[in-house]
PDB file of N, CA and C in Angstrom:
ATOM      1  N   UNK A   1     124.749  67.541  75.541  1.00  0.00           N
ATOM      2  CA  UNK A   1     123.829  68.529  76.007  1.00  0.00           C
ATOM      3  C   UNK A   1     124.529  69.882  76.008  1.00  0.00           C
ATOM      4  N   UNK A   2     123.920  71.129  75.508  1.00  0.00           N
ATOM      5  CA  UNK A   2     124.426  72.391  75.577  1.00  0.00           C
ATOM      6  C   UNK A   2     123.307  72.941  76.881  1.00  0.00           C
ATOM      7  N   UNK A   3     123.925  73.968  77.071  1.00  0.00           N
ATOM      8  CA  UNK A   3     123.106  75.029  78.126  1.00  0.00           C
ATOM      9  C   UNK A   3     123.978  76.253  77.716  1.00  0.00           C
ATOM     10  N   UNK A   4     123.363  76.760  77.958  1.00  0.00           N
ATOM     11  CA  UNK A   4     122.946  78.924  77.594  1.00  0.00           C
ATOM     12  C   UNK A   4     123.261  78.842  79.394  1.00  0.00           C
ATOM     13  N   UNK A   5     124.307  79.548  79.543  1.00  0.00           N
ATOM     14  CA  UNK A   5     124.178  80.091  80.814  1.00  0.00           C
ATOM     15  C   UNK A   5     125.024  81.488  80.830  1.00  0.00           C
ATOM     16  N   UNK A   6     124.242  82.499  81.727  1.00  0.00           N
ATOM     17  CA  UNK A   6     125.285  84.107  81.867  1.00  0.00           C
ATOM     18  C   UNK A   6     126.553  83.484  82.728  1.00  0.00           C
ATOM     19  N   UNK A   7     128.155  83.907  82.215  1.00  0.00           N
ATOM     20  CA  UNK A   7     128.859  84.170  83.228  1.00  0.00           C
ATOM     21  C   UNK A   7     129.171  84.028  84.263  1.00  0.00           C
ATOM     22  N   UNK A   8     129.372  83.867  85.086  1.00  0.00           N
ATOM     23  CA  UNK A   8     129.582  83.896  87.145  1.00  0.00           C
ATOM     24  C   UNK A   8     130.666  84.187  87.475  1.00  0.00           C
ATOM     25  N   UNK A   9     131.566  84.069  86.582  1.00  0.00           N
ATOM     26  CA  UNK A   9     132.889  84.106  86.788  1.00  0.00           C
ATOM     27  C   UNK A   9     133.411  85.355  87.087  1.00  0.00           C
ATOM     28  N   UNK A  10     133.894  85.802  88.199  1.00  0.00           N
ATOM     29  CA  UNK A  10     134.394  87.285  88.548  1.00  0.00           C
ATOM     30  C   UNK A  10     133.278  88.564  88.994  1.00  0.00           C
ATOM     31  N   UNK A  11     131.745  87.758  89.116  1.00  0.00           N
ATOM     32  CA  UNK A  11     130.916  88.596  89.448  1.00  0.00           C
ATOM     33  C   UNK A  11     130.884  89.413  90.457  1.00  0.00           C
ATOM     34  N   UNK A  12     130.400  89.692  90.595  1.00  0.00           N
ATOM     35  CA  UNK A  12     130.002  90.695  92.051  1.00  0.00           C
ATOM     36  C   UNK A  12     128.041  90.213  92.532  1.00  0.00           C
ATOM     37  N   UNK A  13     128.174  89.879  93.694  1.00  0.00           N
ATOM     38  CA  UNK A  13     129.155  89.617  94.631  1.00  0.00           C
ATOM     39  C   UNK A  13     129.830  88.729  94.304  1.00  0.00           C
ATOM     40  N   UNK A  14     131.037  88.384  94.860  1.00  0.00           N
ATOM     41  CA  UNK A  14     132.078  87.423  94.536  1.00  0.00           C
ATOM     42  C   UNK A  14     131.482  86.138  95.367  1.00  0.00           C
ATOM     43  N   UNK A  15     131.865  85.171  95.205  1.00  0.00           N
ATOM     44  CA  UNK A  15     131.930  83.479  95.281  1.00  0.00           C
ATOM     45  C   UNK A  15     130.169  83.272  94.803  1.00  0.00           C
ATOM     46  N   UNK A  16     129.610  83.964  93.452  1.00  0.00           N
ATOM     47  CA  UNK A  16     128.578  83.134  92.916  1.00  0.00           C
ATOM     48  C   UNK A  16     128.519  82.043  91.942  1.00  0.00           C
ATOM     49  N   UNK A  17     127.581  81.400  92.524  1.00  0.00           N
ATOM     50  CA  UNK A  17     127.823  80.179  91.405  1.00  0.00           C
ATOM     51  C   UNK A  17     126.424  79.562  91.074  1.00  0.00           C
ATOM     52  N   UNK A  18     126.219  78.829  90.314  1.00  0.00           N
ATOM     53  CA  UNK A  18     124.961  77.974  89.842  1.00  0.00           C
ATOM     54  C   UNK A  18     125.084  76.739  90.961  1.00  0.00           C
ATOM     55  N   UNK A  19     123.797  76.316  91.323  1.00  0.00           N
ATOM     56  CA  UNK A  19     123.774  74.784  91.847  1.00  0.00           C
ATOM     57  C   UNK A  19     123.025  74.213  91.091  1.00  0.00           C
ATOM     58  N   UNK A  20     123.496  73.115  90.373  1.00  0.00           N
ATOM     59  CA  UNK A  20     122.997  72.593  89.721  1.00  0.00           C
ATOM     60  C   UNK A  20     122.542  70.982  89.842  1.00  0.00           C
ATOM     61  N   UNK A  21     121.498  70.575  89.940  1.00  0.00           N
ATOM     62  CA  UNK A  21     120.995  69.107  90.685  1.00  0.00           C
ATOM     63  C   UNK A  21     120.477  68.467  89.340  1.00  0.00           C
ATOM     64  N   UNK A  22     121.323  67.145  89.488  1.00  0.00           N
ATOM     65  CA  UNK A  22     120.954  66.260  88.614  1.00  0.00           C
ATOM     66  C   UNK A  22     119.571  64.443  89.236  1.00  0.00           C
ATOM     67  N   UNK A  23     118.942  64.489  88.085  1.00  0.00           N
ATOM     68  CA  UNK A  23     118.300  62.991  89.068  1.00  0.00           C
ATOM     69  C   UNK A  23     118.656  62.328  88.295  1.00  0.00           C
ATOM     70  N   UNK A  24     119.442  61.269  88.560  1.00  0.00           N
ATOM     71  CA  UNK A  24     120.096  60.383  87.540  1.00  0.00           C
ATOM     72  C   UNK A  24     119.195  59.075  87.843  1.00  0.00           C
ATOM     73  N   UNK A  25     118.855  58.640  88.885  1.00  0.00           N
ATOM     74  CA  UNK A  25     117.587  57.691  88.464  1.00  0.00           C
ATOM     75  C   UNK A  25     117.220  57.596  89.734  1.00  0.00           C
ATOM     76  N   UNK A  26     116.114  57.099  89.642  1.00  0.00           N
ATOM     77  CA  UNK A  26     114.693  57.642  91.066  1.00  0.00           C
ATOM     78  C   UNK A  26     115.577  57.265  92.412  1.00  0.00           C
ATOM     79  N   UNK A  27     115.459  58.055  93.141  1.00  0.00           N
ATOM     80  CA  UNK A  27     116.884  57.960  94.165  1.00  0.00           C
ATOM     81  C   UNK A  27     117.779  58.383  94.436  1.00  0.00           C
ATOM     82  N   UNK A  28     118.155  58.599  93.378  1.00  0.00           N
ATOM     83  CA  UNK A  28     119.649  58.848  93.205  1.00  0.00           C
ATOM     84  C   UNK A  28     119.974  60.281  92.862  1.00  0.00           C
ATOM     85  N   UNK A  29     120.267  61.434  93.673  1.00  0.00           N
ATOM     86  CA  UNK A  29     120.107  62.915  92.991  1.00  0.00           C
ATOM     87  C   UNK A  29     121.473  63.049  93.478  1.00  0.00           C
ATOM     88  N   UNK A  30     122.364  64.291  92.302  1.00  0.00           N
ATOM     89  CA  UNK A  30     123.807  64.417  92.800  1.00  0.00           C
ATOM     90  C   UNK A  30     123.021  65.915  92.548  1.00  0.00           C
ATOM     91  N   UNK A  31     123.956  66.553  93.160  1.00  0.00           N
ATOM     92  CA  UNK A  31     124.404  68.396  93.011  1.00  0.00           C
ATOM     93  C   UNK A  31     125.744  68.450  92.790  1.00  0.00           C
ATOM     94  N   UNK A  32     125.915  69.795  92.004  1.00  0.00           N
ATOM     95  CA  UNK A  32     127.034  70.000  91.450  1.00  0.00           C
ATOM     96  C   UNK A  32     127.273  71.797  91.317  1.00  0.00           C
ATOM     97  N   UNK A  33     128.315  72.571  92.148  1.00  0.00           N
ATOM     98  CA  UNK A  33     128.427  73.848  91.838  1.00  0.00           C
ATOM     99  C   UNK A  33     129.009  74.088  90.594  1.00  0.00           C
ATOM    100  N   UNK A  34     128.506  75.670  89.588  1.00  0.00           N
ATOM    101  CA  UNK A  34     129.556  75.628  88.627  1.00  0.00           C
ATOM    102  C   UNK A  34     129.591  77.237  88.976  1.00  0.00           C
ATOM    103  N   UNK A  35     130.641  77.322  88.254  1.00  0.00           N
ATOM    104  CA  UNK A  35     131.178  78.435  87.724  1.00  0.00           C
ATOM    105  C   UNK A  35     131.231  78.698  86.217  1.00  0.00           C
ATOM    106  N   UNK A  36     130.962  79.555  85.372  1.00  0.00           N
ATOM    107  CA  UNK A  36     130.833  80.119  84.045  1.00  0.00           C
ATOM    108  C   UNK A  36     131.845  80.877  83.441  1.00  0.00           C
ATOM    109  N   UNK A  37     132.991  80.982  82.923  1.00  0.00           N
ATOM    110  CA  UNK A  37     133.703  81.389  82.568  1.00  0.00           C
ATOM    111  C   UNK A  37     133.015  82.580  81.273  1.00  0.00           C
ATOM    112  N   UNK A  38     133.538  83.555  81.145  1.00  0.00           N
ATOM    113  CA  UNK A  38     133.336  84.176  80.077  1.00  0.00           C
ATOM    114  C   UNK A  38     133.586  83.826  78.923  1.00  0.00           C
ATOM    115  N   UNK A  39     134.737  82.969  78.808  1.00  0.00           N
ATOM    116  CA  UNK A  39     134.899  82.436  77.191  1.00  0.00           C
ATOM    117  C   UNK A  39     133.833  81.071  76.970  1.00  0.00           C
ATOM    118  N   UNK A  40     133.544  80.843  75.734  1.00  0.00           N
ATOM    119  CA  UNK A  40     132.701  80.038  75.457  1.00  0.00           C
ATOM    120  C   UNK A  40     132.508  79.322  74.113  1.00  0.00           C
ATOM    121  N   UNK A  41     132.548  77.907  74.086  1.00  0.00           N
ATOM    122  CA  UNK A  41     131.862  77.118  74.798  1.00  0.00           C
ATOM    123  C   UNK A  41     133.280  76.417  76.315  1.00  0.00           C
ATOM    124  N   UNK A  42     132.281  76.011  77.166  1.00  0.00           N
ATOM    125  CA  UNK A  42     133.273  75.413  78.226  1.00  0.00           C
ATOM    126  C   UNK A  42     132.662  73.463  78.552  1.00  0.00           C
ATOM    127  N   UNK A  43     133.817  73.197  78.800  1.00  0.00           N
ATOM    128  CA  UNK A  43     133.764  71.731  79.130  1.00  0.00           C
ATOM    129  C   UNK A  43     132.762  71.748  80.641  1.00  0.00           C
ATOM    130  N   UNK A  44     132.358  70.440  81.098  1.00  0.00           N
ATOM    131  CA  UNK A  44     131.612  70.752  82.278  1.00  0.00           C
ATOM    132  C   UNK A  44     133.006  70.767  83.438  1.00  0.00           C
ATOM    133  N   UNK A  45     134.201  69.854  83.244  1.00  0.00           N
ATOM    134  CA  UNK A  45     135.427  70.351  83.617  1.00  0.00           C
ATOM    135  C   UNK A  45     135.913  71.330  84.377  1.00  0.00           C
ATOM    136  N   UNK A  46     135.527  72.236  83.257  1.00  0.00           N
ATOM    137  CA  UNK A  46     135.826  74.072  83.607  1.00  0.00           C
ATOM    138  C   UNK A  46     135.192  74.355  84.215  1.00  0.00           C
ATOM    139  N   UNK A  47     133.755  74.293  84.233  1.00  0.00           N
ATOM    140  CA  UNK A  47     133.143  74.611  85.353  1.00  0.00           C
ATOM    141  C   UNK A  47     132.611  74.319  86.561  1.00  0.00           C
ATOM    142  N   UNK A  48     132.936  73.442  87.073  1.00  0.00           N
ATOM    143  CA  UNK A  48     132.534  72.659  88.472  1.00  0.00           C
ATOM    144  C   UNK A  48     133.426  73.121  89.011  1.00  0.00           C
ATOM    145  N   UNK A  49     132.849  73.126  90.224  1.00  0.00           N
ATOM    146  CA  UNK A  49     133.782  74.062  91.171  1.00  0.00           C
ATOM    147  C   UNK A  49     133.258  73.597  93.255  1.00  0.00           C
ATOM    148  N   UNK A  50     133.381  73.727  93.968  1.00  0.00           N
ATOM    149  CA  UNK A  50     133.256  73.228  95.222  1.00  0.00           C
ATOM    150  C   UNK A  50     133.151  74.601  96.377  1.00  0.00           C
ATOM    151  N   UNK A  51     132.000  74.836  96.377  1.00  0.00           N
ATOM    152  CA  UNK A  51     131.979  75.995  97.638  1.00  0.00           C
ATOM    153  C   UNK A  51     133.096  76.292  98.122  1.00  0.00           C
ATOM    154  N   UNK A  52     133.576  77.946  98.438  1.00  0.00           N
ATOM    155  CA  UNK A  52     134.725  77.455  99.364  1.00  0.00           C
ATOM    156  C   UNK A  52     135.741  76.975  99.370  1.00  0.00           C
ATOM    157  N   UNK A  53     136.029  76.679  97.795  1.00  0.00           N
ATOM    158  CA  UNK A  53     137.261  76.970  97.196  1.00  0.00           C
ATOM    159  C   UNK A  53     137.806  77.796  96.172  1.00  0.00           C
ATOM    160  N   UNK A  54     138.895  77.505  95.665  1.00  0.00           N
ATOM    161  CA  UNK A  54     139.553  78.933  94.916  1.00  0.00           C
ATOM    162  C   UNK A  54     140.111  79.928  95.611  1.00  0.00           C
ATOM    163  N   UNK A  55     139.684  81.058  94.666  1.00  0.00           N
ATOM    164  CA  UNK A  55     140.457  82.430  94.850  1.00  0.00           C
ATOM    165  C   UNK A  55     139.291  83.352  95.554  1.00  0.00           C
ATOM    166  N   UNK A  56     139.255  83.961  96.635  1.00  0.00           N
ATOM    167  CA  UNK A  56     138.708  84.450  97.661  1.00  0.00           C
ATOM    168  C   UNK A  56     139.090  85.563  97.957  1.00  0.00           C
ATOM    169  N   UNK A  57     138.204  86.518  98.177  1.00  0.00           N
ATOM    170  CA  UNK A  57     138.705  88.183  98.697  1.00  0.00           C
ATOM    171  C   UNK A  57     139.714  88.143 100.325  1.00  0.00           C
ATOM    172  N   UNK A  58     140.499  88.164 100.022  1.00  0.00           N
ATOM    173  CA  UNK A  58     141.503  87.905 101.061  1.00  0.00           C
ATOM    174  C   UNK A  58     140.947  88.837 102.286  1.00  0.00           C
ATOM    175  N   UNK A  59     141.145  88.770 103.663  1.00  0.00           N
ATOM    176  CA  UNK A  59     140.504  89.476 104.491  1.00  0.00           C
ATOM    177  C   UNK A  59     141.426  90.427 105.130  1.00  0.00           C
ATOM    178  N   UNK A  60     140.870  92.022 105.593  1.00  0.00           N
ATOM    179  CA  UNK A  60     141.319  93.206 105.753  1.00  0.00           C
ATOM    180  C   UNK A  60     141.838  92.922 107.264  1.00  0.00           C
ATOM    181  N   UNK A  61     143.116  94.380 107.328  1.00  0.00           N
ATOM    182  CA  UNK A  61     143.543  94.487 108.587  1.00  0.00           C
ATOM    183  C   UNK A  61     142.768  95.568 108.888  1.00  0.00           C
ATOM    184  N   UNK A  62     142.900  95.315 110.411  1.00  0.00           N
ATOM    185  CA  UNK A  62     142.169  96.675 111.192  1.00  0.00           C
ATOM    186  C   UNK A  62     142.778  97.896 110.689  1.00  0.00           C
ATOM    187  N   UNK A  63     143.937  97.532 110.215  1.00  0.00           N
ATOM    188  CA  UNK A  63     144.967  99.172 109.878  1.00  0.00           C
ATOM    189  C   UNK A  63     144.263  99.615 108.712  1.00  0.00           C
ATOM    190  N   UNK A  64     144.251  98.576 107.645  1.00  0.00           N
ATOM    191  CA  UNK A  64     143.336  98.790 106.589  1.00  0.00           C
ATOM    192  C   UNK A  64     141.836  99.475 106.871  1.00  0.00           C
ATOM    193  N   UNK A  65     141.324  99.342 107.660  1.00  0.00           N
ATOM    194  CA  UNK A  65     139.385  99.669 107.832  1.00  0.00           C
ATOM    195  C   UNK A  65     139.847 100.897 108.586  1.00  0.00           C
ATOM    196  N   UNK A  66     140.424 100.853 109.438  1.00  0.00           N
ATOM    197  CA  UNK A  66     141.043 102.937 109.921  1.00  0.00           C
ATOM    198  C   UNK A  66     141.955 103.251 109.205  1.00  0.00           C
ATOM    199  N   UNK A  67     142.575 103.116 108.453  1.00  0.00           N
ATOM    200  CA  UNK A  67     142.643 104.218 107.535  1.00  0.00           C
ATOM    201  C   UNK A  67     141.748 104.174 106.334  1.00  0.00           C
ATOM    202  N   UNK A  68     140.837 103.575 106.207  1.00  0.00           N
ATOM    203  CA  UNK A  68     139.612 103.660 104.965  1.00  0.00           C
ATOM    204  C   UNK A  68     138.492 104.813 105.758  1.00  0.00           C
ATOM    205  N   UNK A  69     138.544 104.446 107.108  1.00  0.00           N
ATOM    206  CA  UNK A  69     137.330 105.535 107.722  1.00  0.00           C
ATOM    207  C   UNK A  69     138.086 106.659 108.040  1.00  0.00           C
ATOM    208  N   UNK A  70     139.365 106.547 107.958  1.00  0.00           N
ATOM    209  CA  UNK A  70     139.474 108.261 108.558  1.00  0.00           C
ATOM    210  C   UNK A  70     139.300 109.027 107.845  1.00  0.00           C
ATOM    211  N   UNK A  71     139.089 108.761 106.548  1.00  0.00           N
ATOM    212  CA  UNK A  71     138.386 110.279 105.479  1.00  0.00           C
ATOM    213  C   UNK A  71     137.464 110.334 105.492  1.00  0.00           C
ATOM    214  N   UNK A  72     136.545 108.950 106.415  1.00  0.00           N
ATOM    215  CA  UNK A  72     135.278 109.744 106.490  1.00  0.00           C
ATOM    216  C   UNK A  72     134.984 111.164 107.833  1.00  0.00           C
ATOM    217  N   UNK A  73     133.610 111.166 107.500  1.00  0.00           N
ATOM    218  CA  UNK A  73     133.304 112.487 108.523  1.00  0.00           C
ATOM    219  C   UNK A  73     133.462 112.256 110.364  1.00  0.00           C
ATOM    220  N   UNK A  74     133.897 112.718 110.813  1.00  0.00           N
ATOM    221  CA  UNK A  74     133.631 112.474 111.881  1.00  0.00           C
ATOM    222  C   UNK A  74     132.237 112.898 112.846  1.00  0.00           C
ATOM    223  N   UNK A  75     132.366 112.507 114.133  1.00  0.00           N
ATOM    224  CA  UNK A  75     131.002 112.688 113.960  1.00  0.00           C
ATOM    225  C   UNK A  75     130.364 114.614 114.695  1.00  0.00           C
ATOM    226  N   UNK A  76     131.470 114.962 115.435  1.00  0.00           N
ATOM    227  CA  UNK A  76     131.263 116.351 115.440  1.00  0.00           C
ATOM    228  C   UNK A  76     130.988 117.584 113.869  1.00  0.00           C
ATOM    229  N   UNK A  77     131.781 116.578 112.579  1.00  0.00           N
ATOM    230  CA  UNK A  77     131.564 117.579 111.409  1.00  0.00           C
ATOM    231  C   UNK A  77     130.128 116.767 110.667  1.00  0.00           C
ATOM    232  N   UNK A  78     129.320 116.139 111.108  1.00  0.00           N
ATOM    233  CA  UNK A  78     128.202 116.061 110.211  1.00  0.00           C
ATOM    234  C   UNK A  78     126.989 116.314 111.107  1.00  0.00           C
ATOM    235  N   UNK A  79     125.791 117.107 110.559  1.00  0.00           N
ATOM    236  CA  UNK A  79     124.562 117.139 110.586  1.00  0.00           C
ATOM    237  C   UNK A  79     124.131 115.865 110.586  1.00  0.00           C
ATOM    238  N   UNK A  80     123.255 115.724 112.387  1.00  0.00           N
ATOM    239  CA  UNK A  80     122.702 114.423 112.893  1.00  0.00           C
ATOM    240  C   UNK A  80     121.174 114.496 112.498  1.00  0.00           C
ATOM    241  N   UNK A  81     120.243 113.828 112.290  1.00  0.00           N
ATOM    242  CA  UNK A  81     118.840 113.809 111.700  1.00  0.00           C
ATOM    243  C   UNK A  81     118.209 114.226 112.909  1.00  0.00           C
ATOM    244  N   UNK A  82     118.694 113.441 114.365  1.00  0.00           N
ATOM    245  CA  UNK A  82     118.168 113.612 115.589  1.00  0.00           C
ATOM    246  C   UNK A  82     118.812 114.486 116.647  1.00  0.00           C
ATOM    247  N   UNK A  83     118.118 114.608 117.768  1.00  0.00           N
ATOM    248  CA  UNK A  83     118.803 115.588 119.031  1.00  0.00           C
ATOM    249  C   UNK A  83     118.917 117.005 118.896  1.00  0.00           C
ATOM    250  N   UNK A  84     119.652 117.716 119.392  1.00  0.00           N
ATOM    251  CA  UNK A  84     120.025 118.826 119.427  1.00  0.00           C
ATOM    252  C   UNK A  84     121.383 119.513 119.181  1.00  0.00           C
ATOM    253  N   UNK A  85     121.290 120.281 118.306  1.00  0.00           N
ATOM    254  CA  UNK A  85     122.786 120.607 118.062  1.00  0.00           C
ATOM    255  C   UNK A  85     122.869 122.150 117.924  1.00  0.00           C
ATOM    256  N   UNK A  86     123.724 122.973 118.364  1.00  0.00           N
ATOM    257  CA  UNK A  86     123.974 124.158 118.279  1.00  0.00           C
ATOM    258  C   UNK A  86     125.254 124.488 116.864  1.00  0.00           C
ATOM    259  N   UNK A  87     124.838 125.235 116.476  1.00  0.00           N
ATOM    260  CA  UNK A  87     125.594 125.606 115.608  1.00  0.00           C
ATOM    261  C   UNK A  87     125.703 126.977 115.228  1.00  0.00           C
ATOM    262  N   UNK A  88     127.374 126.885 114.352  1.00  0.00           N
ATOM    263  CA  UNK A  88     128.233 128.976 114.646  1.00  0.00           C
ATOM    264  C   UNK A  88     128.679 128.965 113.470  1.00  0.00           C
ATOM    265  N   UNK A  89     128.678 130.037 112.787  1.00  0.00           N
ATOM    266  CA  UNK A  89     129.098 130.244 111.601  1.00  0.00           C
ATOM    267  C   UNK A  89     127.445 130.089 110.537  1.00  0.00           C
ATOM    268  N   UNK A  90     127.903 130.504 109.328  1.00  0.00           N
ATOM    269  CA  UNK A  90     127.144 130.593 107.988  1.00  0.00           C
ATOM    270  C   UNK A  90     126.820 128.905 107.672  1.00  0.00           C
ATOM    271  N   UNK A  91     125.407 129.215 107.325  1.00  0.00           N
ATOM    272  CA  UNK A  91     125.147 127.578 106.544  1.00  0.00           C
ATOM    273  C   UNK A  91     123.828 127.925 105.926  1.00  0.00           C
ATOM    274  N   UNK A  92     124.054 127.042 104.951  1.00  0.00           N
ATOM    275  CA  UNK A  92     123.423 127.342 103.683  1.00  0.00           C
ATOM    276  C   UNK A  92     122.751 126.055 103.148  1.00  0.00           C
ATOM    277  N   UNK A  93     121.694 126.294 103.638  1.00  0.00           N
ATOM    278  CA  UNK A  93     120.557 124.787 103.029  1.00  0.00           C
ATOM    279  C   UNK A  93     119.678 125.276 101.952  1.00  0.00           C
ATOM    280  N   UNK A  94     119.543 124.233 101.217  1.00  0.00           N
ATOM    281  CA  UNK A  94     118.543 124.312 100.144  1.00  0.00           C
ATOM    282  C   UNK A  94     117.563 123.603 100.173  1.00  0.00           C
ATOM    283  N   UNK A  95     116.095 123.996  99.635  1.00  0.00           N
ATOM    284  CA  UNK A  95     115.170 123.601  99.702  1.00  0.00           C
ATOM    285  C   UNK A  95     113.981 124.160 101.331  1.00  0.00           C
ATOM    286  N   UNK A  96     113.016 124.143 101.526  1.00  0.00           N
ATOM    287  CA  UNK A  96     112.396 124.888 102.145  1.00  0.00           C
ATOM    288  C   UNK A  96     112.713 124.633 103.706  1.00  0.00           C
ATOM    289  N   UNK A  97     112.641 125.018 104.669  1.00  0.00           N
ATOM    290  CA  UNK A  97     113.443 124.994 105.868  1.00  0.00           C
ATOM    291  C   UNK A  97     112.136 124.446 107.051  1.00  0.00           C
ATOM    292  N   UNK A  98     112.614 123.978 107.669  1.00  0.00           N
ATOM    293  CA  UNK A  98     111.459 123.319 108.299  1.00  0.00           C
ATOM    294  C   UNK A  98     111.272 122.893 110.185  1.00  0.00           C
ATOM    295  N   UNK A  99     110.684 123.224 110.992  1.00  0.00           N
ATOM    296  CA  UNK A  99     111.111 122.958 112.240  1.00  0.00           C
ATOM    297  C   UNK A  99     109.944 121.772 112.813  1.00  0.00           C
ATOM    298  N   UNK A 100     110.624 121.714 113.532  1.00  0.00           N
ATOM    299  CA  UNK A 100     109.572 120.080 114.107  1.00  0.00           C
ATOM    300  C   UNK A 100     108.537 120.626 114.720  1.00  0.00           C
ATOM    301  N   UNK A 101     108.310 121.981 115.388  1.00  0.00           N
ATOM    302  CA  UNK A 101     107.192 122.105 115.562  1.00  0.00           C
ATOM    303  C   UNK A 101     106.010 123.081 114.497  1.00  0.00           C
ATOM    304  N   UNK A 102     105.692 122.977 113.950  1.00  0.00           N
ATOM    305  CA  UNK A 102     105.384 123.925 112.579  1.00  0.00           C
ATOM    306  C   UNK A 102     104.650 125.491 113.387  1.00  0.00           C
ATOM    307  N   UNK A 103     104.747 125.353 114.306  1.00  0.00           N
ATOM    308  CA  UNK A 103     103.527 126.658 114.586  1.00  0.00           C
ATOM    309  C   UNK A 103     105.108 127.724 115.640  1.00  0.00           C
ATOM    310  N   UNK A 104     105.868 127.155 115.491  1.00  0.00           N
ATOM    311  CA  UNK A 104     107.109 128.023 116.208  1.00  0.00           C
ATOM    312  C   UNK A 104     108.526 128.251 115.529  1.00  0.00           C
ATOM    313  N   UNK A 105     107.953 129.248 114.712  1.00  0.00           N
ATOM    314  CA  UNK A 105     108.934 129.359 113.467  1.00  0.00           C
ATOM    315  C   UNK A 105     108.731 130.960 113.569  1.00  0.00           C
ATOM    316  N   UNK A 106     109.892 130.949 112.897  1.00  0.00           N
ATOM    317  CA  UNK A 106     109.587 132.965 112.266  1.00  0.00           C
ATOM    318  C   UNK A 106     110.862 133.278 111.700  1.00  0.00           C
ATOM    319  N   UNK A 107     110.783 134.592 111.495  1.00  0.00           N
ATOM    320  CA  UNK A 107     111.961 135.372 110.861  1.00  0.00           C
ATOM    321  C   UNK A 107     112.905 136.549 111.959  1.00  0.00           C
ATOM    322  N   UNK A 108     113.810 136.453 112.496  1.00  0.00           N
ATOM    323  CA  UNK A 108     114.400 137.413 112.806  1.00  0.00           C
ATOM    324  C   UNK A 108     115.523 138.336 111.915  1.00  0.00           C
ATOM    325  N   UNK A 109     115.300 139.361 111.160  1.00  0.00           N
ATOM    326  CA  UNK A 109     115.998 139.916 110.221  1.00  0.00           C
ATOM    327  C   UNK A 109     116.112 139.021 109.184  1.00  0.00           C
ATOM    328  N   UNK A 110     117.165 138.599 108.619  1.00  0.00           N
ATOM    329  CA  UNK A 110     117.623 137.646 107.420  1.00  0.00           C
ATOM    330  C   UNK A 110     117.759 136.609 108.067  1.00  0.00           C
ATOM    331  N   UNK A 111     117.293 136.035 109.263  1.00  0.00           N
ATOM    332  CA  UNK A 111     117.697 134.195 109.436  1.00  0.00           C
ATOM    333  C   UNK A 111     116.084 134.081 109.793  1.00  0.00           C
ATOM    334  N   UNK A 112     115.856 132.655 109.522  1.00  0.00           N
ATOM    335  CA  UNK A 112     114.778 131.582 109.595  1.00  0.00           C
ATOM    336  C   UNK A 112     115.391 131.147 111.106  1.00  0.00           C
ATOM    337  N   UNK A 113     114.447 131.309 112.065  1.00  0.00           N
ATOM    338  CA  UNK A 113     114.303 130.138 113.849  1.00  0.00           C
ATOM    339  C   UNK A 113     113.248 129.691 114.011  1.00  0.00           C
ATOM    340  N   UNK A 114     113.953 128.746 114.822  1.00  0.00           N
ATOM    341  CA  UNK A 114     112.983 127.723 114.706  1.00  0.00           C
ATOM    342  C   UNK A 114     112.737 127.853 116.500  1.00  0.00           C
ATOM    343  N   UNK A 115     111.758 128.198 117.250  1.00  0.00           N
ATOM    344  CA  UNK A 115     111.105 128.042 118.727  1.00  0.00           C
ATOM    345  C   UNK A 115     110.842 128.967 119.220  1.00  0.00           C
TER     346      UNK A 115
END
């Protein structure tokens, strides 16, 4: 028997695989995980494989996940969607400017306020 199957091997997300269920006679059903190697053709050998084993994304240290977030923003330097925030200095948005209440808006000289 041949089968046409894509790949699995090294996918993303990682640990995918085919389940594949056989009925070998009324009663009697086995399952079997595979894995697909990119080269081809493969033995069924090569590809059976057992949940939960192999090679696995090894798991992170906390040192690892803070220093991955400390380049992110903190939360005093980003614009929150909600609440209230005061803000100093020049800023420069694009696209039309907008206040939550639409009827308390105006212009004082060159700035857009909003209440």
């Amino acid at each position: 028997m041949n089968a046409a199957l894509e790949p699995n091997a090294g996918a993303t997300p990682a640990s995918v695989y085919y389940t594949v269920v056989y009925q070998l006679e009324p009663g009697e059903v086995r399952t079997e995980y595979w894995v697909v190697p990119t080269s081809s053709p493969a033995t069924l050998a090569q590809v059976r494989t057992t949940p939960g084993t192999g090679t696995a994304a090894q798991p992170v240290s906390m040192q690892y996940v803070n220093t991955a977030l400390a380049a992110k923003a903190n939360d005093n330097a980003v614009v929150h969607l909600a609440g209230t925030r005061r803000w100093t200095g020049t800023k420069k948005f694009f696209g039309a400017a907008k206040c939550a209440d639409a009827g308390k808006y105006g212009r004082r000289g060159n700035k857009f306020v909003c209440g």
